[in-house]
Protein backbone atom coordinates (compact mmCIF):
# COMPACT_ATOMS: atom_id res chain seq x y z
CA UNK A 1 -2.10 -15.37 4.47
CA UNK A 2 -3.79 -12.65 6.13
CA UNK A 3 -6.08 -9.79 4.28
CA UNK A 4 -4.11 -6.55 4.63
CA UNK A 5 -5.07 -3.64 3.45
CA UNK A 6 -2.56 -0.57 2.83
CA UNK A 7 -3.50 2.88 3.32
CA UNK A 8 -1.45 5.82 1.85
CA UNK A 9 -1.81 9.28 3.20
CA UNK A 10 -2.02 11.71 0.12
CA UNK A 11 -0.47 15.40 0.40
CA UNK A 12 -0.68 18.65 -1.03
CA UNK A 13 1.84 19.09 -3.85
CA UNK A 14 1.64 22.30 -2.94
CA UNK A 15 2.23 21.98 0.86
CA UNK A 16 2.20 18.76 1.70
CA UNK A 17 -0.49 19.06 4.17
CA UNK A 18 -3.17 15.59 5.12
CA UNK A 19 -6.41 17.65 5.53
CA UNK A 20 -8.54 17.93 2.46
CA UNK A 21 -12.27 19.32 2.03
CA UNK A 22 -14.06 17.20 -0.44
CA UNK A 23 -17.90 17.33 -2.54
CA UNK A 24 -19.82 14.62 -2.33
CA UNK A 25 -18.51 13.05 -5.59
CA UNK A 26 -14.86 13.81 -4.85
CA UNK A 27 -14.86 15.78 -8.24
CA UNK A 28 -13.81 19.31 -6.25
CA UNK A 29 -10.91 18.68 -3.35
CA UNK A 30 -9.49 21.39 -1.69
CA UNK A 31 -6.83 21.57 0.64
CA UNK A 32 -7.54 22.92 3.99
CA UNK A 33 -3.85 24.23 4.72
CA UNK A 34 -3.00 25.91 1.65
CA UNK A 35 -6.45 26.21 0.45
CA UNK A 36 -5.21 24.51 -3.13
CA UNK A 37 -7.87 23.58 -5.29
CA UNK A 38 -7.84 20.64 -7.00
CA UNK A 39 -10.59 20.68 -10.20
CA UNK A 40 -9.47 17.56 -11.28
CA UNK A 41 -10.69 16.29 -7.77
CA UNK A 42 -9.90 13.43 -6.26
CA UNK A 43 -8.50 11.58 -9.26
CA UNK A 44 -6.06 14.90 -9.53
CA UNK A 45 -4.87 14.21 -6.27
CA UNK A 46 -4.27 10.23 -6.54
CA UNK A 47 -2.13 11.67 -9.70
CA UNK A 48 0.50 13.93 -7.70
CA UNK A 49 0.78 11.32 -4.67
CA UNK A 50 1.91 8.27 -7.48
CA UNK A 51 5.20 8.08 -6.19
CA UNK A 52 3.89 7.42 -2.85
CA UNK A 53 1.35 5.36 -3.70
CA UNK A 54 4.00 3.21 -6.35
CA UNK A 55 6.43 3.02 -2.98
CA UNK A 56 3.71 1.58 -0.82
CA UNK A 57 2.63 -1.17 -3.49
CA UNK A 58 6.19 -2.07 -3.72
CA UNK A 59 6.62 -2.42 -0.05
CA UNK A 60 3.55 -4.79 0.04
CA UNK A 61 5.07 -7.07 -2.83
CA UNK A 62 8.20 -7.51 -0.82
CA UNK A 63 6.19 -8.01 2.25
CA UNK A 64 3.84 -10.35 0.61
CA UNK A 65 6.78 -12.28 -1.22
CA UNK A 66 8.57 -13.12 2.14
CA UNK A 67 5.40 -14.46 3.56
CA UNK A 68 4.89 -17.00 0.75
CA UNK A 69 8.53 -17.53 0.97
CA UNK A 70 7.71 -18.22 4.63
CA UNK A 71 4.84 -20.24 4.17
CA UNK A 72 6.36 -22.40 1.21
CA UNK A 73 8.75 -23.73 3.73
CA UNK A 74 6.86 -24.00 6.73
CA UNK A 75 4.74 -26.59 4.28
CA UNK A 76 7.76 -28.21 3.22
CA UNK A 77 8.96 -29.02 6.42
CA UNK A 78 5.97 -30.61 7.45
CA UNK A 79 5.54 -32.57 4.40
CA UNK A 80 8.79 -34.26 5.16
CA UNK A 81 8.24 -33.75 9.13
CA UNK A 82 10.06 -37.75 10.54
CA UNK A 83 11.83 -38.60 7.07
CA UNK A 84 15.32 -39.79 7.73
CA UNK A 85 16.58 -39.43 4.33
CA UNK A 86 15.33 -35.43 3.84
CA UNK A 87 16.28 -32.53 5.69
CA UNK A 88 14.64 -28.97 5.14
CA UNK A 89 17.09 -26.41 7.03
């Protein structure tokens, strides 16, 4: 399998805008759109976008599930590749 790596766009919950000013520590976000501060910082932030964030992990599961699926068989058929008494459809 190949290394993937997911990335999730967070939003305002305020306005749903992408563009965020952050400190240096990510303890102070604001958003540049709706000017929304977020004290909790970037944590805070991470917190309102869950839903997104628990939709995107599930997508990869599914994704990552079919490729072992996938690869499972692929294996199998080559285990029994020129066997006349087992077929792997």
């Amino acid at each position: 399998m190949k290394n993937k790596q997911i990335t999730v766009p967070l939003n305002c919950a305020t306005c749903g805008g992408a563009a965020f000013e952050f400190n240096e520590d990510k303890s102070y976000v604001q958003c540049k759109t709706c000017n929304r501060e977020y004290l909790g910082g970037y944590e805070e932030l991470v917190e309102f976008n869950q839903e997104q964030i628990s939709s995107a992990v599930e997508d990869m599961k599914q994704d990552v599930g079919k490729e072992i699926k996938a690869a499972f068989e692929k294996s199998l058929k080559a285990v029994f590749k020129g066997n006349k008494f087992i077929k792997i459809k």
